[in-house]
C-alpha atoms as a PDB file:
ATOM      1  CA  UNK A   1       9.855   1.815   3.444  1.00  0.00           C
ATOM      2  CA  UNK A   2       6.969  -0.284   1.824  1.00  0.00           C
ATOM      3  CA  UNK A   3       3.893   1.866   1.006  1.00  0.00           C
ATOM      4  CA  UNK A   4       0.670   1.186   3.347  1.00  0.00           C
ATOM      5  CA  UNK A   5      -1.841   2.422   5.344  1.00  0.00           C
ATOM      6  CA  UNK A   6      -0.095   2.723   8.411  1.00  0.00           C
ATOM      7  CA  UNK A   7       3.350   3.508   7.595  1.00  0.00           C
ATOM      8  CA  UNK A   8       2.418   6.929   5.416  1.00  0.00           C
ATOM      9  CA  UNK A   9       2.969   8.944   9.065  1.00  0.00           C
ATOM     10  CA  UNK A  10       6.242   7.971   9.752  1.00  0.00           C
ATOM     11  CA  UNK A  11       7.907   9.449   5.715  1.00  0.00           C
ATOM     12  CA  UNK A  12       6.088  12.909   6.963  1.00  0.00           C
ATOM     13  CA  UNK A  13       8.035  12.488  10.418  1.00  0.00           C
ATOM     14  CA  UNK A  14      11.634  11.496   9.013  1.00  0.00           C
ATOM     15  CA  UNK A  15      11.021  14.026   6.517  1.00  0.00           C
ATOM     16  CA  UNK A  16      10.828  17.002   9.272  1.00  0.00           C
ATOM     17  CA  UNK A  17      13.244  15.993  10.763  1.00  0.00           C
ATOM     18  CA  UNK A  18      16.106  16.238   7.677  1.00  0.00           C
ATOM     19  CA  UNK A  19      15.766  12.571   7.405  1.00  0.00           C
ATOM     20  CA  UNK A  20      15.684  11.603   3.873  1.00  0.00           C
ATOM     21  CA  UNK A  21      12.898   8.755   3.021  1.00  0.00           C
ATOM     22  CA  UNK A  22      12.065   7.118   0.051  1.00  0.00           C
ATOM     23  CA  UNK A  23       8.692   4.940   0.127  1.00  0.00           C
ATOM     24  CA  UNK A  24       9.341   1.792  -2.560  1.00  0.00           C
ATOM     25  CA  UNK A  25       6.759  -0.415  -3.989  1.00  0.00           C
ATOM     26  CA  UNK A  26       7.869  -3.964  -3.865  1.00  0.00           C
ATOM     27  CA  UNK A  27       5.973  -4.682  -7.102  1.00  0.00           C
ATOM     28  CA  UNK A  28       7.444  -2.098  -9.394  1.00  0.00           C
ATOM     29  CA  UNK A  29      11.180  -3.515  -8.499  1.00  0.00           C
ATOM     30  CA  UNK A  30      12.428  -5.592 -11.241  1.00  0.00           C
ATOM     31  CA  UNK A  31      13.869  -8.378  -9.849  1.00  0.00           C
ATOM     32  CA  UNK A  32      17.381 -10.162 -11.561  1.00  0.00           C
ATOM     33  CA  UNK A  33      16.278 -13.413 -13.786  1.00  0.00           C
ATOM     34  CA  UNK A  34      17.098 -16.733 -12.322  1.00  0.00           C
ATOM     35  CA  UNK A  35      17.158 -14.601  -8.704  1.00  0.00           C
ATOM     36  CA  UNK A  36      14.781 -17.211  -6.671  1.00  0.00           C
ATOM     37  CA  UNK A  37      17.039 -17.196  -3.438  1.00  0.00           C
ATOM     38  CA  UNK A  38      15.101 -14.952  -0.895  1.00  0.00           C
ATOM     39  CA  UNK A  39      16.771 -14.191   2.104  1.00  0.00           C
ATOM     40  CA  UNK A  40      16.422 -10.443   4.254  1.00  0.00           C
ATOM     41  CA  UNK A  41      20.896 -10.063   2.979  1.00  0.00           C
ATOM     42  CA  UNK A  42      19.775 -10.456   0.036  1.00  0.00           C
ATOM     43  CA  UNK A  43      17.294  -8.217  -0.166  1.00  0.00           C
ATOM     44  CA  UNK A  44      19.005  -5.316   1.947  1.00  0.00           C
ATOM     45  CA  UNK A  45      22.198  -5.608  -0.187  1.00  0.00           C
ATOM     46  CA  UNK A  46      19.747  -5.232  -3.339  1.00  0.00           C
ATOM     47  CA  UNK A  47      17.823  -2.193  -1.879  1.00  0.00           C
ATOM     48  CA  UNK A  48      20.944  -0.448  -0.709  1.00  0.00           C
ATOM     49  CA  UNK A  49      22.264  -0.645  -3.792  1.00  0.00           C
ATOM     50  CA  UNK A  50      19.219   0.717  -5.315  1.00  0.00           C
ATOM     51  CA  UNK A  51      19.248   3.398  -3.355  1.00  0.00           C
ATOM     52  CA  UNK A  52      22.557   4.401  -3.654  1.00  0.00           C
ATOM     53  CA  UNK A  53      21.897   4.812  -7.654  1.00  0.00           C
ATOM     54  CA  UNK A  54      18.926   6.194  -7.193  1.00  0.00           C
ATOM     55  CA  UNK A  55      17.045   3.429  -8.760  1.00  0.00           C
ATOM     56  CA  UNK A  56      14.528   2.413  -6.220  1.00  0.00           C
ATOM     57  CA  UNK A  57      11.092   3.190  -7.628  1.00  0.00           C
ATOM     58  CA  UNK A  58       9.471   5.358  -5.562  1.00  0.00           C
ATOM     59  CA  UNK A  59       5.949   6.054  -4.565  1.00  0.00           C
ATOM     60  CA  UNK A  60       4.289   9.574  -3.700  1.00  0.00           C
ATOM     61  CA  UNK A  61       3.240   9.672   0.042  1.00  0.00           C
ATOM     62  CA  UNK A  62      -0.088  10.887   0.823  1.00  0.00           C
ATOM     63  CA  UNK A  63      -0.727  14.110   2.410  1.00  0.00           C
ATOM     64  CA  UNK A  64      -2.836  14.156   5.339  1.00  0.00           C
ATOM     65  CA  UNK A  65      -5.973  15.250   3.880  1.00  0.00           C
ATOM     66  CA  UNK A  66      -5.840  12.478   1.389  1.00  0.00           C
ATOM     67  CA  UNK A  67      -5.002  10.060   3.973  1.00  0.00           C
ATOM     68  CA  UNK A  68      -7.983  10.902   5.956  1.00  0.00           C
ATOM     69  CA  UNK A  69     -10.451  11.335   3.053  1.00  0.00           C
ATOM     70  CA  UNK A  70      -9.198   7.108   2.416  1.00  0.00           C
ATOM     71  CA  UNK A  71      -9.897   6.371   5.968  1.00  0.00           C
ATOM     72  CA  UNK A  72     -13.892   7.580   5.356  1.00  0.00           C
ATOM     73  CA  UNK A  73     -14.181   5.041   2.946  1.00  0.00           C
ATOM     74  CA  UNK A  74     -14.104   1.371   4.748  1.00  0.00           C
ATOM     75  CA  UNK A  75     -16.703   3.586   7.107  1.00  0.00           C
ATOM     76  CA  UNK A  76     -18.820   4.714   4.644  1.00  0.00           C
ATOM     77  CA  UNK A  77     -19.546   1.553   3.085  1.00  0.00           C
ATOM     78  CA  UNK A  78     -19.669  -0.756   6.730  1.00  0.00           C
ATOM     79  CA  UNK A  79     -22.605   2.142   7.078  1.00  0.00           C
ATOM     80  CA  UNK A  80     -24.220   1.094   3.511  1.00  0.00           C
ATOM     81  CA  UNK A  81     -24.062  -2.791   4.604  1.00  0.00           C
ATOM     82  CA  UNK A  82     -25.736  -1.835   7.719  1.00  0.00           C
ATOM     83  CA  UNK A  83     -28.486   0.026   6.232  1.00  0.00           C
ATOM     84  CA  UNK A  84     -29.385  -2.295   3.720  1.00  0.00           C
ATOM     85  CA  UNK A  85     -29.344  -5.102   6.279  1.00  0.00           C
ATOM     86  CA  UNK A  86     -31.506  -3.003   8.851  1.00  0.00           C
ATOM     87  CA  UNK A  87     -33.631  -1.919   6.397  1.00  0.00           C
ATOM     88  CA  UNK A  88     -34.080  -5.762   5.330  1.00  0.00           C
ATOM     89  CA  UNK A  89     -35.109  -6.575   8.856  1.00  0.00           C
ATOM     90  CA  UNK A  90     -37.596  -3.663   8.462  1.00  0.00           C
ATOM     91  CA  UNK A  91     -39.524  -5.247   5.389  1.00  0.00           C
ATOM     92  CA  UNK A  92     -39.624  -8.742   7.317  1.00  0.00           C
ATOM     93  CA  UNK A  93     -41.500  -7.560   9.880  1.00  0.00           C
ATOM     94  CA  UNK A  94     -43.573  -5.936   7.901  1.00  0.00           C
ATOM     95  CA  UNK A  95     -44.636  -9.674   6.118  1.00  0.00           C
ATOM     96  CA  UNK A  96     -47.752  -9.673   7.906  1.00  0.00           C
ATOM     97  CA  UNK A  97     -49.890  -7.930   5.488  1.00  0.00           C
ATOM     98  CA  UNK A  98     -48.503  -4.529   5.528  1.00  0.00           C
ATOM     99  CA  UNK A  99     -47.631  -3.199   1.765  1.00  0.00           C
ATOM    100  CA  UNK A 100     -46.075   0.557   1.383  1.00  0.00           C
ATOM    101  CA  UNK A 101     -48.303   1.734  -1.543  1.00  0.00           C
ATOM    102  CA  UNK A 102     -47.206   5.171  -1.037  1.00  0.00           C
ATOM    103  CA  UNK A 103     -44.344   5.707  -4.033  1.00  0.00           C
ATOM    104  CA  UNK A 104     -40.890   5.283  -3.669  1.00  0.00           C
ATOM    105  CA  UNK A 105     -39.768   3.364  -0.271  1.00  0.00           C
ATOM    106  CA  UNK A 106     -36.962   5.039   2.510  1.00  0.00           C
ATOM    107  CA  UNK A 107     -38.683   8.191   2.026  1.00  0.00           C
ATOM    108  CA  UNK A 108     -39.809  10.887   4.684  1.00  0.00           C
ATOM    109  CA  UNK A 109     -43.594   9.830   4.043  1.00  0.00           C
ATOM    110  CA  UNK A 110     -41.988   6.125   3.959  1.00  0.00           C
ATOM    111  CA  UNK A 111     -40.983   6.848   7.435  1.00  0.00           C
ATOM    112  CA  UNK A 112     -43.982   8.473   8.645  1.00  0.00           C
ATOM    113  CA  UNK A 113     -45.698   5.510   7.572  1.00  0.00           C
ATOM    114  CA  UNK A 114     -43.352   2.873   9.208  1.00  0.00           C
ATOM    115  CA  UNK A 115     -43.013   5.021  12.945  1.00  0.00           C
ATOM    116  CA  UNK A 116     -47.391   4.756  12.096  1.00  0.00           C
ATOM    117  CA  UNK A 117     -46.987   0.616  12.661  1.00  0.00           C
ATOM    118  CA  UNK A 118     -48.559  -1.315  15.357  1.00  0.00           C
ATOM    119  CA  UNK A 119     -48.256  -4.670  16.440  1.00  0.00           C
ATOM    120  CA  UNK A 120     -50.670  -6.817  18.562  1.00  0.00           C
ATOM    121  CA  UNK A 121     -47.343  -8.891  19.759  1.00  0.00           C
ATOM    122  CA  UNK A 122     -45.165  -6.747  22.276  1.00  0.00           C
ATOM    123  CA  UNK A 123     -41.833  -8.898  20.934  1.00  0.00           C
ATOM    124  CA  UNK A 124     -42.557  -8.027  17.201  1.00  0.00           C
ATOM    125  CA  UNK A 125     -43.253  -4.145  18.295  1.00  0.00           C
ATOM    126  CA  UNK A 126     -40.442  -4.005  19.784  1.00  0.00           C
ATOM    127  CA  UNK A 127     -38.184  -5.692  17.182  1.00  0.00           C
ATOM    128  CA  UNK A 128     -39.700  -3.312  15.062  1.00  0.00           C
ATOM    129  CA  UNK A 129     -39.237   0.238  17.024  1.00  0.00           C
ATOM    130  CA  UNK A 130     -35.569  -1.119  17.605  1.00  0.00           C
ATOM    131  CA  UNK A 131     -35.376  -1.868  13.747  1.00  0.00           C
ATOM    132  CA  UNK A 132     -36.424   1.597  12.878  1.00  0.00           C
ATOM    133  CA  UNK A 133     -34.327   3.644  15.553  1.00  0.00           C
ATOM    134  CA  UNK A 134     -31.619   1.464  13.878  1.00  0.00           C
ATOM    135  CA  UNK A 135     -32.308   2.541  10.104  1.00  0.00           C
ATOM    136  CA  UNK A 136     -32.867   5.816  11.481  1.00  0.00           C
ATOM    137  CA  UNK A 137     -29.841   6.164  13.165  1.00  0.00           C
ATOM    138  CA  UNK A 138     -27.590   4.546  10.144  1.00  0.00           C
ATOM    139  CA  UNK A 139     -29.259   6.972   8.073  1.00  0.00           C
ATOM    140  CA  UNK A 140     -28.288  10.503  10.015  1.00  0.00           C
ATOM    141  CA  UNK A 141     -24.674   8.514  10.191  1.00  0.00           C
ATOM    142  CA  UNK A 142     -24.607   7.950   6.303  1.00  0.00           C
ATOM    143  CA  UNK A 143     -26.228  11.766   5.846  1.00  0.00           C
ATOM    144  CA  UNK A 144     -23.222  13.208   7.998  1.00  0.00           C
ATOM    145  CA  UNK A 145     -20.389  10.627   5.619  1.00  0.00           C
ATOM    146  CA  UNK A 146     -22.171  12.153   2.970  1.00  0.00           C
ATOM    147  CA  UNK A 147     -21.916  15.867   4.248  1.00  0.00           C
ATOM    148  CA  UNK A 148     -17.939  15.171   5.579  1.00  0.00           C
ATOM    149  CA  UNK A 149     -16.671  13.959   2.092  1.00  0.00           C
ATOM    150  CA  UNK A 150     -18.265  16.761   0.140  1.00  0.00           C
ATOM    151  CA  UNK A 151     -16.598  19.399   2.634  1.00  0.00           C
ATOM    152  CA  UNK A 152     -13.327  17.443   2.319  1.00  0.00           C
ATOM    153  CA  UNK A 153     -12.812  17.967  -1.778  1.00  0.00           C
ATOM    154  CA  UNK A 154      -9.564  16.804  -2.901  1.00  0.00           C
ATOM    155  CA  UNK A 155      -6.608  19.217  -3.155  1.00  0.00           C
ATOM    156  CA  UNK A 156      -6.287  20.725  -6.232  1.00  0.00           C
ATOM    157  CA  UNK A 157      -3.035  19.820  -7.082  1.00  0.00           C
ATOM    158  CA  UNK A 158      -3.321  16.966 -10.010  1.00  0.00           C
ATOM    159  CA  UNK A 159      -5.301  16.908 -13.668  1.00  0.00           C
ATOM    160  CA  UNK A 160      -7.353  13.995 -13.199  1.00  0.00           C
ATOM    161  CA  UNK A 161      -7.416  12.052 -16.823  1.00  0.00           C
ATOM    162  CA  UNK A 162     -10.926  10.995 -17.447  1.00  0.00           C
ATOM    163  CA  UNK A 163     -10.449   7.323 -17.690  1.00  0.00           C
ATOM    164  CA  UNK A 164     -13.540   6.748 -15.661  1.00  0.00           C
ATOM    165  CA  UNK A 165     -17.085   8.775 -15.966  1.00  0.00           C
ATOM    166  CA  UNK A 166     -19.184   8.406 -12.589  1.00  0.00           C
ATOM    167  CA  UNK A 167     -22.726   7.566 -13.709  1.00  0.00           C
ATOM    168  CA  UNK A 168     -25.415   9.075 -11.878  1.00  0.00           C
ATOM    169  CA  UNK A 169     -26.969   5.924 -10.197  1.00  0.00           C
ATOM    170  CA  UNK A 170     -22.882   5.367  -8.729  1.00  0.00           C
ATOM    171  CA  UNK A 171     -23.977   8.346  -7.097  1.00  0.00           C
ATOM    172  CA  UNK A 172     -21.618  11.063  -6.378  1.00  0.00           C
ATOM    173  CA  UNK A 173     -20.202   9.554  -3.185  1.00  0.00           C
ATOM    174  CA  UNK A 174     -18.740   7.136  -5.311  1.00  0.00           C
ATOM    175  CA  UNK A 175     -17.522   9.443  -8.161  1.00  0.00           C
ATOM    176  CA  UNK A 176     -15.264  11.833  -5.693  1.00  0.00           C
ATOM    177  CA  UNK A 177     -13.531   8.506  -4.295  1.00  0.00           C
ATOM    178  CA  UNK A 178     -13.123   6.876  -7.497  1.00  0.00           C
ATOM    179  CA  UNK A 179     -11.147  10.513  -8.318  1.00  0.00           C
ATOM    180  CA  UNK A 180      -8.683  10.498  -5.398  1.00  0.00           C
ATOM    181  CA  UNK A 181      -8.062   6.095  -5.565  1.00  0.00           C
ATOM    182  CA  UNK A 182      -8.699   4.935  -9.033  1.00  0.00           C
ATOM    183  CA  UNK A 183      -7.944   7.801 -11.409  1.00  0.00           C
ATOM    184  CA  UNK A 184      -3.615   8.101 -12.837  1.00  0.00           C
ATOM    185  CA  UNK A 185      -2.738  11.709 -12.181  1.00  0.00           C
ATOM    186  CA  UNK A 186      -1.001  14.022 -14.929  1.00  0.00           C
ATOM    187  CA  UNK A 187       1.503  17.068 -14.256  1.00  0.00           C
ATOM    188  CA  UNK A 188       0.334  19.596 -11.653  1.00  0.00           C
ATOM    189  CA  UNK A 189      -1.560  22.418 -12.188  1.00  0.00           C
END
């Protein structure tokens, strides 16, 4: 089987049931010189072969709970987009003569100060209370990412080699999923 996101269910299943499974990664197969013919013989005679010598390289399957700490990634960052982009609508109604001089911005006195905002045109108060249920919502969804990945620490199975430092303005969000995708893993522990 090739390695991907969908297909890391079905090694787990043949492996229960006495089935034996090897997951291959097309890129790490050396391939004959002067082999440019492509055809699916081909390739099945090839990976048979392979197999049989026990040649095929193989890739380690992920177990569940690293499989579903990947999958809160794509969400976590759609939810950063969002935010930024909700929060830019925010400030652009906000062009008519309103300036935050109150310290940092997207703060709980921030947001005190915004839900404080009236508008003498009903259209641009209510583009605005939408836009703020909107960043407030995103928010309590980016607050509960936040509180899901730190409860869902990786297994500590591998030595991570510190090839990569997370700096504190990557945040630590960052840092624990540059750990379980980026990082090459030594022996186990």
């Amino acid at each position: 089987m090739r390695p991907g996101r969908p297909g890391s269910s079905r090694p787990r299943a043949f492996s229960e049931l006495g089935v034996r499974c090897v997951v291959a990664a097309p890129s790490k197969m050396e391939r004959p010189a002067g082999d440019r013919i492509k055809t699916d013989k081909r390739d099945a005679q090839r990976l048979s072969k392979l197999l049989r010598t026990d040649e095929l390289p193989a890739v380690r399957v992920p177990t569940p709970t690293e499989e579903a700490a990947r999958d809160l990634v794509p969400g976590r960052d759609d939810t950063r987009r969002d935010l930024a982009r909700a929060r830019n609508r925010i400030s652009k109604l906000l062009r008519q003569g309103r300036v935050w001089r109150g310290g940092s911005g997207w703060t709980c006195i921030h947001h005190e100060w915004l839900s404080k905002q009236r508008f003498t045109d009903a259209y641009t108060q209510f583009a605005f209370d939408n836009g703020l249920e909107e960043v407030l919502a995103l928010e309590a969804m980016r607050d509960r990412n936040a509180h899901c990945t730190l409860q869902s620490e990786p297994e500590p199975r591998y030595i991570c080699e510190p090839r990569y430092i997370c700096s504190p303005e990557r945040g630590l969000m960052n840092g624990s999923f540059v750990v379980w995708e980026c990082c090459s893993f030594s022996a186990p522990l």
